[in-house]
PDB file of N, CA and C in Angstrom:
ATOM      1  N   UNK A   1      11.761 -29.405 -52.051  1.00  0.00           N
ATOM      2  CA  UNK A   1      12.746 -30.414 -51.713  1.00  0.00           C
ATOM      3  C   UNK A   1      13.490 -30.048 -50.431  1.00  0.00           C
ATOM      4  N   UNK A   2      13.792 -28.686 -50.452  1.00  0.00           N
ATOM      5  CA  UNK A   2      14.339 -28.327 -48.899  1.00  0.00           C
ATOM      6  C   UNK A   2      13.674 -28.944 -47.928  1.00  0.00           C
ATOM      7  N   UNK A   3      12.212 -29.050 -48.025  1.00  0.00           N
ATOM      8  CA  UNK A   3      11.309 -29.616 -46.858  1.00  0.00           C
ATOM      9  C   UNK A   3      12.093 -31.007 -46.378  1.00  0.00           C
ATOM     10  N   UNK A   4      11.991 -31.686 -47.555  1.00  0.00           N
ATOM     11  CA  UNK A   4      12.623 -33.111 -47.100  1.00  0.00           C
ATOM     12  C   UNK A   4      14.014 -33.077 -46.156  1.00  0.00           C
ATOM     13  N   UNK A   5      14.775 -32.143 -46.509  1.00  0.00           N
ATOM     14  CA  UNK A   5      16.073 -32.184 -45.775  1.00  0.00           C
ATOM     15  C   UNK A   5      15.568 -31.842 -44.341  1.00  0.00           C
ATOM     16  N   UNK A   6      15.225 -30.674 -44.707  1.00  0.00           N
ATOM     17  CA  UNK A   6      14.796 -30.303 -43.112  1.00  0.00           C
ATOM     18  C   UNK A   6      14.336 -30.943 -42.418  1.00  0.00           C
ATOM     19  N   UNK A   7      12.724 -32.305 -42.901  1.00  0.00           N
ATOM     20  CA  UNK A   7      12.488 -33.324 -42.363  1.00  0.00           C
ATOM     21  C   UNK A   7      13.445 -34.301 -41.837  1.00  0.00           C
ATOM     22  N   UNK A   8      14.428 -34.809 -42.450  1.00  0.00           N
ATOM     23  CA  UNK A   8      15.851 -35.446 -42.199  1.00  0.00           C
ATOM     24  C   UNK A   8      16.135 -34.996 -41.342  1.00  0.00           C
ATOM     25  N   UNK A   9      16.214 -33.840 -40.872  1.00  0.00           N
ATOM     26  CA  UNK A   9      17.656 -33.624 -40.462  1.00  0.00           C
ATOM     27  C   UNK A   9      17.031 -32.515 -38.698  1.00  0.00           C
ATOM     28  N   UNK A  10      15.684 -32.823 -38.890  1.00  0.00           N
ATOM     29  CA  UNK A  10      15.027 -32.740 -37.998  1.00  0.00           C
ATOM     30  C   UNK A  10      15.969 -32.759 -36.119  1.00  0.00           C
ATOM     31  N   UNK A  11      14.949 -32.428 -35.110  1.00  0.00           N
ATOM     32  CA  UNK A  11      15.537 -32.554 -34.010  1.00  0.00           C
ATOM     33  C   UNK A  11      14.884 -33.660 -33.371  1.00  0.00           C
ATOM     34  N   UNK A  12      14.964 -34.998 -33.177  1.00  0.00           N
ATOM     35  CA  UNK A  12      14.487 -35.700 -32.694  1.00  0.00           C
ATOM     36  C   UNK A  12      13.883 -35.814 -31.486  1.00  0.00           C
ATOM     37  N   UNK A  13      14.157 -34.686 -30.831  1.00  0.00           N
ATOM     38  CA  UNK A  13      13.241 -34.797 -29.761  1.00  0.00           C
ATOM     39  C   UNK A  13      11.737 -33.312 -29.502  1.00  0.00           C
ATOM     40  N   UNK A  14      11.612 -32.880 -30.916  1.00  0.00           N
ATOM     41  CA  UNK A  14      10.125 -32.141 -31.376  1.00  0.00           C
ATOM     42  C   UNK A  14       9.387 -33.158 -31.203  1.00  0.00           C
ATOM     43  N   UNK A  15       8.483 -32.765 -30.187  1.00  0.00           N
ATOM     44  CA  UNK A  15       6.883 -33.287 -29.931  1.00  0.00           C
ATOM     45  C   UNK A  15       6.008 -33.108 -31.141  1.00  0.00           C
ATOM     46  N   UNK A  16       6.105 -31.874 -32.090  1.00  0.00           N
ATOM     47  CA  UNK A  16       5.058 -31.616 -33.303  1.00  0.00           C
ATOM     48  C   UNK A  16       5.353 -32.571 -34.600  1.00  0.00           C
ATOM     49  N   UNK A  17       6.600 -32.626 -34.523  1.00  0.00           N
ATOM     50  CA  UNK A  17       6.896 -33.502 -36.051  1.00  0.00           C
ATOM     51  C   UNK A  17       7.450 -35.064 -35.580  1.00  0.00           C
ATOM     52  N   UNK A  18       8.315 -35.226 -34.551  1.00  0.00           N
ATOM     53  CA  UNK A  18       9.098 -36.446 -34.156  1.00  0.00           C
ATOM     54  C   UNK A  18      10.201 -36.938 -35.257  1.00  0.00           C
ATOM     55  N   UNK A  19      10.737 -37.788 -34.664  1.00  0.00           N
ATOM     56  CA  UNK A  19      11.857 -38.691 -35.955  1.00  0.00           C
ATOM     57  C   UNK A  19      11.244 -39.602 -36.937  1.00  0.00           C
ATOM     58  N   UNK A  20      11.517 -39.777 -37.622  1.00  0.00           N
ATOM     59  CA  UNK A  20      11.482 -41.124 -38.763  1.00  0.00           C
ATOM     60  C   UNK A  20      10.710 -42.359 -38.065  1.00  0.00           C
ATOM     61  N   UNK A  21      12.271 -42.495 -36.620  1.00  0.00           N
ATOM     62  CA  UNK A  21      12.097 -43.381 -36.159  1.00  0.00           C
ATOM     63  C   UNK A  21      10.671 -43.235 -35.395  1.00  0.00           C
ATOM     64  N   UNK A  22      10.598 -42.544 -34.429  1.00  0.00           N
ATOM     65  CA  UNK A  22       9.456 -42.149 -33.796  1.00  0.00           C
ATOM     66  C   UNK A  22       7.756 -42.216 -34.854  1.00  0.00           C
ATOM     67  N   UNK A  23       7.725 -41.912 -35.850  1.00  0.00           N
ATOM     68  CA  UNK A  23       6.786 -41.642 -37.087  1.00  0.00           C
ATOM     69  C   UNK A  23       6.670 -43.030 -37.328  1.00  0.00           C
ATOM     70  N   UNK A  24       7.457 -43.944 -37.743  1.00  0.00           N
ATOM     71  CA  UNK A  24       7.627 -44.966 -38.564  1.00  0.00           C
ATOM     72  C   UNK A  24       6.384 -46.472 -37.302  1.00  0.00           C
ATOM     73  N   UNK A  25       6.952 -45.990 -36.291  1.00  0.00           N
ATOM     74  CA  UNK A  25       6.295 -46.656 -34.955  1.00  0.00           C
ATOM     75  C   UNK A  25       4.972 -46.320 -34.528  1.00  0.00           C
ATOM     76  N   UNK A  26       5.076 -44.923 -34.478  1.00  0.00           N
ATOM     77  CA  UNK A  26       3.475 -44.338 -34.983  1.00  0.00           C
ATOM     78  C   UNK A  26       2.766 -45.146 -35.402  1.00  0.00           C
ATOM     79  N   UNK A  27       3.083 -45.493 -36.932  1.00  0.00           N
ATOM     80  CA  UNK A  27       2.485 -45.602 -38.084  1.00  0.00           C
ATOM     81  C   UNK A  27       2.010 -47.376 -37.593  1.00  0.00           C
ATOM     82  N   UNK A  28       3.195 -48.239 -37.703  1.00  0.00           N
ATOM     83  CA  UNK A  28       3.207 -49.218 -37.090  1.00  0.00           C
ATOM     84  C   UNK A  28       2.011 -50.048 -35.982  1.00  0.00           C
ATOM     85  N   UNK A  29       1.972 -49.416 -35.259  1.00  0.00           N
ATOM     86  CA  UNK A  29       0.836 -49.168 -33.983  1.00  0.00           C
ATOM     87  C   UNK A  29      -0.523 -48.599 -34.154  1.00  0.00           C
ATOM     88  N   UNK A  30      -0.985 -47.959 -35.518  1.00  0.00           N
ATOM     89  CA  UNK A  30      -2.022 -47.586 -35.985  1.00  0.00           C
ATOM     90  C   UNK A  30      -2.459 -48.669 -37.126  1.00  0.00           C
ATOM     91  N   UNK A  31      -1.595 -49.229 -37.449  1.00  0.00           N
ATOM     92  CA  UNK A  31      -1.857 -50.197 -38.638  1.00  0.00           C
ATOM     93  C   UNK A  31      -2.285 -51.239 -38.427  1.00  0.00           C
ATOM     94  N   UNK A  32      -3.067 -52.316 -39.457  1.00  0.00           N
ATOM     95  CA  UNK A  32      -3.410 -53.455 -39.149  1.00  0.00           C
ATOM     96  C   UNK A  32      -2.318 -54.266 -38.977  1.00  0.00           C
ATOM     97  N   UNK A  33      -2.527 -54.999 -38.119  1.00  0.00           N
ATOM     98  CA  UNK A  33      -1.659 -55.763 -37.537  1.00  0.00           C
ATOM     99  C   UNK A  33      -1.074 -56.837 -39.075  1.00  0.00           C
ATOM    100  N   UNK A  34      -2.056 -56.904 -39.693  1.00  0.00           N
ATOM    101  CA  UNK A  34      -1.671 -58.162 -40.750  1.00  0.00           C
ATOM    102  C   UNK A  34      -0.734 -57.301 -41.787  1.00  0.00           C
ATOM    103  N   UNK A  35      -1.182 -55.695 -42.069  1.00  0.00           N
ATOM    104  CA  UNK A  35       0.064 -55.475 -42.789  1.00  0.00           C
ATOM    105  C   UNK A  35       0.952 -55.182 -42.307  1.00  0.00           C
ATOM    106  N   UNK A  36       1.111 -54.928 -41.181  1.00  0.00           N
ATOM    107  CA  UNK A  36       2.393 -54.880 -40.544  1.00  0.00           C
ATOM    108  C   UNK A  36       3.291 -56.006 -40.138  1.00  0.00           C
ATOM    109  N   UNK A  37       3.072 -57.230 -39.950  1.00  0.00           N
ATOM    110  CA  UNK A  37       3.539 -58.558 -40.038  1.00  0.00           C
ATOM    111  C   UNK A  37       3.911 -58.422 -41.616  1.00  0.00           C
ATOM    112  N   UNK A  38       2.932 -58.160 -42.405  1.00  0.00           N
ATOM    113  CA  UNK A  38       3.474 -58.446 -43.762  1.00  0.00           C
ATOM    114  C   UNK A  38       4.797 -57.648 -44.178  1.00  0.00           C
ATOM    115  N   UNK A  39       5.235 -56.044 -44.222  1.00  0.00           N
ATOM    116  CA  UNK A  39       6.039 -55.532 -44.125  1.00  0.00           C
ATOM    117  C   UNK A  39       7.311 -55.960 -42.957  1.00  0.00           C
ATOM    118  N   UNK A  40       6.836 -56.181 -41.976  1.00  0.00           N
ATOM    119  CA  UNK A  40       8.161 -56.514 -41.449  1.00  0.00           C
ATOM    120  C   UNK A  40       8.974 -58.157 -41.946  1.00  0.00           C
ATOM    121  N   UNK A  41       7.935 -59.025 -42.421  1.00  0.00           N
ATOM    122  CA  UNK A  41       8.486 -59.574 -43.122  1.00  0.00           C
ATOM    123  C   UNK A  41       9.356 -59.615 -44.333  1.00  0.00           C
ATOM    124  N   UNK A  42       8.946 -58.343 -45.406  1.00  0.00           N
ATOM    125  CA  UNK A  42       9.979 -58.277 -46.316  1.00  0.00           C
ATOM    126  C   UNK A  42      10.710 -57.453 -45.690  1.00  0.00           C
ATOM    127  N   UNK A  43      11.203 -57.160 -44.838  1.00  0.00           N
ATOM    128  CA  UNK A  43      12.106 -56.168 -44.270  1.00  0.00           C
ATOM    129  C   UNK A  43      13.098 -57.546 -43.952  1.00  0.00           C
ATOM    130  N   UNK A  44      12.754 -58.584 -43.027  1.00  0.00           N
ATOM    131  CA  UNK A  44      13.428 -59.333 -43.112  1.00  0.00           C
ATOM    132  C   UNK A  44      14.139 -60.191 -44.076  1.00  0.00           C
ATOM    133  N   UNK A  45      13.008 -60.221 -44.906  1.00  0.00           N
ATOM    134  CA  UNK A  45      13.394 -60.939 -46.156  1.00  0.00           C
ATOM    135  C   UNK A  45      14.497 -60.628 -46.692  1.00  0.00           C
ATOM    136  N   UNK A  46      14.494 -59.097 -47.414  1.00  0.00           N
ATOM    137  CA  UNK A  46      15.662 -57.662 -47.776  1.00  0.00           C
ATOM    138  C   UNK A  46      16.849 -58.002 -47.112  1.00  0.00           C
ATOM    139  N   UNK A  47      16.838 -57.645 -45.189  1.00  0.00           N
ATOM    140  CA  UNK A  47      18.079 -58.182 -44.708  1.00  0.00           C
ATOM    141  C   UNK A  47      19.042 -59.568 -44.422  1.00  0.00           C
ATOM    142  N   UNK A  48      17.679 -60.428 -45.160  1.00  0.00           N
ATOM    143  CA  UNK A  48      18.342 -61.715 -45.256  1.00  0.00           C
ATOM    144  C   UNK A  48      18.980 -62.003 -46.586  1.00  0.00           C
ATOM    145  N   UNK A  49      18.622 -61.528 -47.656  1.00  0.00           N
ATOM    146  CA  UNK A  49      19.501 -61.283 -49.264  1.00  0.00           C
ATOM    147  C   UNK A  49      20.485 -60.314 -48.733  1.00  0.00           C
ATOM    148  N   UNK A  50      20.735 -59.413 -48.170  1.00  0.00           N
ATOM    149  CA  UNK A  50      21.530 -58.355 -48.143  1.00  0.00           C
ATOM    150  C   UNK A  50      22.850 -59.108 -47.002  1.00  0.00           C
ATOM    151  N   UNK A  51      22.464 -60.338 -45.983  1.00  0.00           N
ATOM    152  CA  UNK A  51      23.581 -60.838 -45.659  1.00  0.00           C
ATOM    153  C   UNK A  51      24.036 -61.938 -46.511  1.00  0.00           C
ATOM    154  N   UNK A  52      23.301 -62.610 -47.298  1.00  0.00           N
ATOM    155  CA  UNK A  52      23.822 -63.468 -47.869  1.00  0.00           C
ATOM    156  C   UNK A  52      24.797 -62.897 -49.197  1.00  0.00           C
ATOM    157  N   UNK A  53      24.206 -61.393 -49.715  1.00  0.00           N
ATOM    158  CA  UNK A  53      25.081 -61.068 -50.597  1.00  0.00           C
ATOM    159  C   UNK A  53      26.553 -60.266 -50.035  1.00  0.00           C
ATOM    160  N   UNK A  54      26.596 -59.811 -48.894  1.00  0.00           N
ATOM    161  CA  UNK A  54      27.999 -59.956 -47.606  1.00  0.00           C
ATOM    162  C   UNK A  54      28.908 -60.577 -47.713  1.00  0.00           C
ATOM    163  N   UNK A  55      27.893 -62.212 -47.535  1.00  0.00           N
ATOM    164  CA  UNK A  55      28.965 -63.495 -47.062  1.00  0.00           C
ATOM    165  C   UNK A  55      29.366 -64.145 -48.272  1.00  0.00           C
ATOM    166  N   UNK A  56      28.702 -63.857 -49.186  1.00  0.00           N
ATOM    167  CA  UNK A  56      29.006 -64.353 -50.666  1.00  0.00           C
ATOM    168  C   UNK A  56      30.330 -64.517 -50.951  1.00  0.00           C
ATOM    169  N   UNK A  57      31.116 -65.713 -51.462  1.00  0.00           N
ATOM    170  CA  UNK A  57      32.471 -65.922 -51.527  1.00  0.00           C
ATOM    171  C   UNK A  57      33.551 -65.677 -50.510  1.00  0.00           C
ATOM    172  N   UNK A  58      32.765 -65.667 -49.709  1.00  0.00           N
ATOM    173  CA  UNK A  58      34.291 -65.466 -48.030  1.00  0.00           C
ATOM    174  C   UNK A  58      34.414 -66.156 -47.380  1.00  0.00           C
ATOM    175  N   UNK A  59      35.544 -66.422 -46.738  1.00  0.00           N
ATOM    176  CA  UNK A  59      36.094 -67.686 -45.993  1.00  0.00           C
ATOM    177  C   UNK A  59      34.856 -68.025 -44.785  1.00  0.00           C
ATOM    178  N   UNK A  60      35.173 -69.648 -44.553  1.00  0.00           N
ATOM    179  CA  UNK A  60      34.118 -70.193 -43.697  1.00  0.00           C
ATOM    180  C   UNK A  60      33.595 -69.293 -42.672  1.00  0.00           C
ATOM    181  N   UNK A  61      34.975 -69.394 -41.989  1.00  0.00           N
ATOM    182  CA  UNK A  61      35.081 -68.352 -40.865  1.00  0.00           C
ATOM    183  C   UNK A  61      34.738 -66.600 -40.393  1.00  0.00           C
ATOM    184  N   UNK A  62      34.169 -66.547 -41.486  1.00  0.00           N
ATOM    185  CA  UNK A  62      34.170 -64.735 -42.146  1.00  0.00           C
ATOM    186  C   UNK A  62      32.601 -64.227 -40.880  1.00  0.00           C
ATOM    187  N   UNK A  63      33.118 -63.331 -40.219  1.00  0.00           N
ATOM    188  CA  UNK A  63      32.186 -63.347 -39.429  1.00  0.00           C
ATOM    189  C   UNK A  63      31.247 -61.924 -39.918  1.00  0.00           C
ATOM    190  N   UNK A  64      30.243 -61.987 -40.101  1.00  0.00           N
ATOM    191  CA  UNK A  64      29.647 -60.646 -40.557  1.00  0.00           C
ATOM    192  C   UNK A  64      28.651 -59.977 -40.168  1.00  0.00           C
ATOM    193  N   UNK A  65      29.047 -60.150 -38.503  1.00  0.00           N
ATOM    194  CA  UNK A  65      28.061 -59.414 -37.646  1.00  0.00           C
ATOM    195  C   UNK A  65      29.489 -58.177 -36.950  1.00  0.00           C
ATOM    196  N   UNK A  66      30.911 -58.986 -37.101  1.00  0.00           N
ATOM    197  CA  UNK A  66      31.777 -58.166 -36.882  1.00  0.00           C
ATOM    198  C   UNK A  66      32.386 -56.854 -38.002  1.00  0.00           C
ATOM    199  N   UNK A  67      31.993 -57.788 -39.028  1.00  0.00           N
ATOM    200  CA  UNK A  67      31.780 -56.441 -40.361  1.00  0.00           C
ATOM    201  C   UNK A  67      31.153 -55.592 -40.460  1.00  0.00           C
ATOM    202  N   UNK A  68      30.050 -55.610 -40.250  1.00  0.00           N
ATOM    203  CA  UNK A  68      28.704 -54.827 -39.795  1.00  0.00           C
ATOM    204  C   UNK A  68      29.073 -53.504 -38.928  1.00  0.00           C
ATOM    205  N   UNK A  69      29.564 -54.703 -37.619  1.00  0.00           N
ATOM    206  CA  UNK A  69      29.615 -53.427 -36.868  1.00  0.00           C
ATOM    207  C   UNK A  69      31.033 -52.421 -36.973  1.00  0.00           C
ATOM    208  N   UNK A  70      32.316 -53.109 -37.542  1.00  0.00           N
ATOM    209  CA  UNK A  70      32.812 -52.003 -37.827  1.00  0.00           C
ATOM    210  C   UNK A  70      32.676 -51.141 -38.805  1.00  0.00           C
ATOM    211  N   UNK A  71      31.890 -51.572 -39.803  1.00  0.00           N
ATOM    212  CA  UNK A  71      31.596 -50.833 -41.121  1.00  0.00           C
ATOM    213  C   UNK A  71      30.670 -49.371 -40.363  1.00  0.00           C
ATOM    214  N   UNK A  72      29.599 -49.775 -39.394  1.00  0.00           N
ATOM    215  CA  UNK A  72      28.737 -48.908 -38.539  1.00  0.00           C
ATOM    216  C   UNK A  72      29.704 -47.829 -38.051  1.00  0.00           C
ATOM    217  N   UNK A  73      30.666 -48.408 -37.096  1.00  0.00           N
ATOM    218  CA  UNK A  73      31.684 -47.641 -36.856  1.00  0.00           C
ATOM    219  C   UNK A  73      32.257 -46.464 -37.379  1.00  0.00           C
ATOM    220  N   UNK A  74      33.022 -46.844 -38.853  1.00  0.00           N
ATOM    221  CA  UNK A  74      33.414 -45.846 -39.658  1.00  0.00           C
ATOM    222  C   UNK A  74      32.513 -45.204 -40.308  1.00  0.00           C
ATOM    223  N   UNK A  75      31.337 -45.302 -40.644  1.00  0.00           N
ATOM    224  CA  UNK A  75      30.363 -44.685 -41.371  1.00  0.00           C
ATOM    225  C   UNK A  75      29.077 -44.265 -40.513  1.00  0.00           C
ATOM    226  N   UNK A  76      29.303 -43.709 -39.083  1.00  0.00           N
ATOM    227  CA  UNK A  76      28.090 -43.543 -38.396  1.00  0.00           C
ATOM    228  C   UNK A  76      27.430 -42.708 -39.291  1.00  0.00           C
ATOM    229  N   UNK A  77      28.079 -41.810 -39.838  1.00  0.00           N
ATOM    230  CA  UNK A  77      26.742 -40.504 -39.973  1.00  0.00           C
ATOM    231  C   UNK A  77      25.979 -40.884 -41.158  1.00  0.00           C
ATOM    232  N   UNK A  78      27.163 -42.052 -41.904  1.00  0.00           N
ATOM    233  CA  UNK A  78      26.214 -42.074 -43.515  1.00  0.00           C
ATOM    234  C   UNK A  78      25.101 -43.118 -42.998  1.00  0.00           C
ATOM    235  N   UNK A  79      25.623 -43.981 -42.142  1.00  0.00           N
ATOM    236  CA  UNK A  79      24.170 -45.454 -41.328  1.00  0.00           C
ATOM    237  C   UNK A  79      22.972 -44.603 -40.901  1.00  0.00           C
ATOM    238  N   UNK A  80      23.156 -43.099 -40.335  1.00  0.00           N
ATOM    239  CA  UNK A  80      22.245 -42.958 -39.626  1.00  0.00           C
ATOM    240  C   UNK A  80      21.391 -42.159 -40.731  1.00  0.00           C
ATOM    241  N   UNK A  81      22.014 -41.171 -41.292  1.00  0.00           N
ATOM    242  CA  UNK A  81      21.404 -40.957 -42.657  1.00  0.00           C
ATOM    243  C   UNK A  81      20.318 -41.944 -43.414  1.00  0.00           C
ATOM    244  N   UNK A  82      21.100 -43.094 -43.731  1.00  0.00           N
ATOM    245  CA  UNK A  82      20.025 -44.208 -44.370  1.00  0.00           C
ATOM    246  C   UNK A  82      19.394 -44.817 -43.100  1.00  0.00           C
ATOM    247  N   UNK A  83      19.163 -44.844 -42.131  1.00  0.00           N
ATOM    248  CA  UNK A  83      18.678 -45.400 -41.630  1.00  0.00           C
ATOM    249  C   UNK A  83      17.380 -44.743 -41.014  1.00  0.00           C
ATOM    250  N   UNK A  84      17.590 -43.203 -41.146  1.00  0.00           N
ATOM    251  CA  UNK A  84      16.274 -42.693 -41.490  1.00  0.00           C
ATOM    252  C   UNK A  84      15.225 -42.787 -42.437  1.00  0.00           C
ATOM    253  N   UNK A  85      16.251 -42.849 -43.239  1.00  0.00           N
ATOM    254  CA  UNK A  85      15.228 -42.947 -45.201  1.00  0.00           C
ATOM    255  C   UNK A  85      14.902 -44.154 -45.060  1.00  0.00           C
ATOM    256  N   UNK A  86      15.470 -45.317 -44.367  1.00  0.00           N
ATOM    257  CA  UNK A  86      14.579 -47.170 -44.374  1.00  0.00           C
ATOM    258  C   UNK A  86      13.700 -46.486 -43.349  1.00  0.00           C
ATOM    259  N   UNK A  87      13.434 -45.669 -42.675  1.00  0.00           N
ATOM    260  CA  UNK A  87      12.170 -45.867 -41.245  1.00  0.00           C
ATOM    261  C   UNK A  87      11.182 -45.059 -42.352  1.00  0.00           C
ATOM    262  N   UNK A  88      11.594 -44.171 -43.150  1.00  0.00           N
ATOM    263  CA  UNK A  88      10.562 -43.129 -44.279  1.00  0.00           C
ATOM    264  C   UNK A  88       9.959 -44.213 -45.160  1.00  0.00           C
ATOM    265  N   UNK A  89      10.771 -44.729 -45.704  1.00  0.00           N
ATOM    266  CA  UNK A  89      10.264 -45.891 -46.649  1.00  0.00           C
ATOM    267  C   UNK A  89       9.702 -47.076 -46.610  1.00  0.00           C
ATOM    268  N   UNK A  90      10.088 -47.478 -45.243  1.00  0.00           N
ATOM    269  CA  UNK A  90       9.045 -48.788 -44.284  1.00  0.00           C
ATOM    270  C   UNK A  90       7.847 -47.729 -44.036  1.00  0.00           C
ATOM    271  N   UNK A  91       7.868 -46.815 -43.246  1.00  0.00           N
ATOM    272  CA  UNK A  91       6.922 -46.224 -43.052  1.00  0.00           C
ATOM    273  C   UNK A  91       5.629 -45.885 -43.720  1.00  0.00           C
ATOM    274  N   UNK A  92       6.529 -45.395 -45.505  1.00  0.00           N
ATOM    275  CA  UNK A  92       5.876 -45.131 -46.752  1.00  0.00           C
ATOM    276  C   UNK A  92       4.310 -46.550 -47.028  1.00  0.00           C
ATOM    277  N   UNK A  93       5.476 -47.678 -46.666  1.00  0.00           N
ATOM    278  CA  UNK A  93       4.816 -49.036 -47.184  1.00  0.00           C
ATOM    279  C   UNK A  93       3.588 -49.364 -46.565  1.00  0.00           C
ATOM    280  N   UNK A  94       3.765 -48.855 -45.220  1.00  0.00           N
ATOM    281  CA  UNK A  94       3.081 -49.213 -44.565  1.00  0.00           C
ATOM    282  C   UNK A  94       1.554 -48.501 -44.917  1.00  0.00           C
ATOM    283  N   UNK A  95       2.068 -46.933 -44.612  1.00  0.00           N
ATOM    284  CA  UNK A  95       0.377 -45.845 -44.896  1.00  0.00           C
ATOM    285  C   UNK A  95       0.018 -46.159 -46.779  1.00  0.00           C
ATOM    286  N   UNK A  96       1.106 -46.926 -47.759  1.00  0.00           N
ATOM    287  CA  UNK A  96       0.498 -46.969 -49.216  1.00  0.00           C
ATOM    288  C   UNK A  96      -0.749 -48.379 -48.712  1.00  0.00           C
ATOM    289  N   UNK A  97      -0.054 -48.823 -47.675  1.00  0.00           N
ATOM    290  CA  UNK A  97      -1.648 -50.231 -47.749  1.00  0.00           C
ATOM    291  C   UNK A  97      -2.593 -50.184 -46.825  1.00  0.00           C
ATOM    292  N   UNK A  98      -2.505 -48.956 -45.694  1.00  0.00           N
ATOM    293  CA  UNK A  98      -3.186 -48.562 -45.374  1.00  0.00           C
ATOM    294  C   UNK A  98      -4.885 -48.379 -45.881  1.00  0.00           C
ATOM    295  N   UNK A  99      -5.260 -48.269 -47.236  1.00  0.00           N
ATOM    296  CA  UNK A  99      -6.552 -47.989 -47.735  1.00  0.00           C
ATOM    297  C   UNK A  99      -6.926 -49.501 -48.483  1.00  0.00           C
ATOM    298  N   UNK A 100      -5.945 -50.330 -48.686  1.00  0.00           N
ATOM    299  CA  UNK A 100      -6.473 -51.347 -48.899  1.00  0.00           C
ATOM    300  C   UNK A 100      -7.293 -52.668 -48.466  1.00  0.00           C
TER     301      UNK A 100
END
């Protein structure tokens, strides 16, 4: 399990291993194009439930691209944290349909 952290928490600019982000694009660019349309579609899909459950019950006016970004703000390190583990786990999706 240490491995994984260490993977995390990696130096993003190693040529031998790369980032999440870097890996995830890799992966992306090696893949068939049709599952990769398909995945980035539920990716969209995901962030389109995930704003509607945001805006859920808030005034007309409730803007939640300005929520977003201050929420980003106060929580850089925990965004960037998860925002590795979504490039691991898009990534994941991608090489599980890889053989299909």
């Amino acid at each position: 399990m240490s491995y994984m952290k260490d993977w995390f928490s990696e130096d993003e600019d190693d040529i031998f291993m790369g980032s999440p982000k870097s890996k995830f694009f890799d992966i992306s660019k090696q893949a068939s194009s049709d599952v990769v349309e398909d995945e980035m579609d539920k990716i969209i899909e995901r962030y389109a439930a995930m704003e509607l459950l945001l805006s859920k019950d808030q005034a007309e006016d409730f803007d939640i691209n300005k929520m977003i970004h201050q929420f980003i703000f106060e929580n850089a390190d925990e965004v960037a944290k998860m925002k590795k583990g979504l490039y691991v786990e898009f990534a994941g999706e991608i090489i599980c349909r890889l053989d299909s």
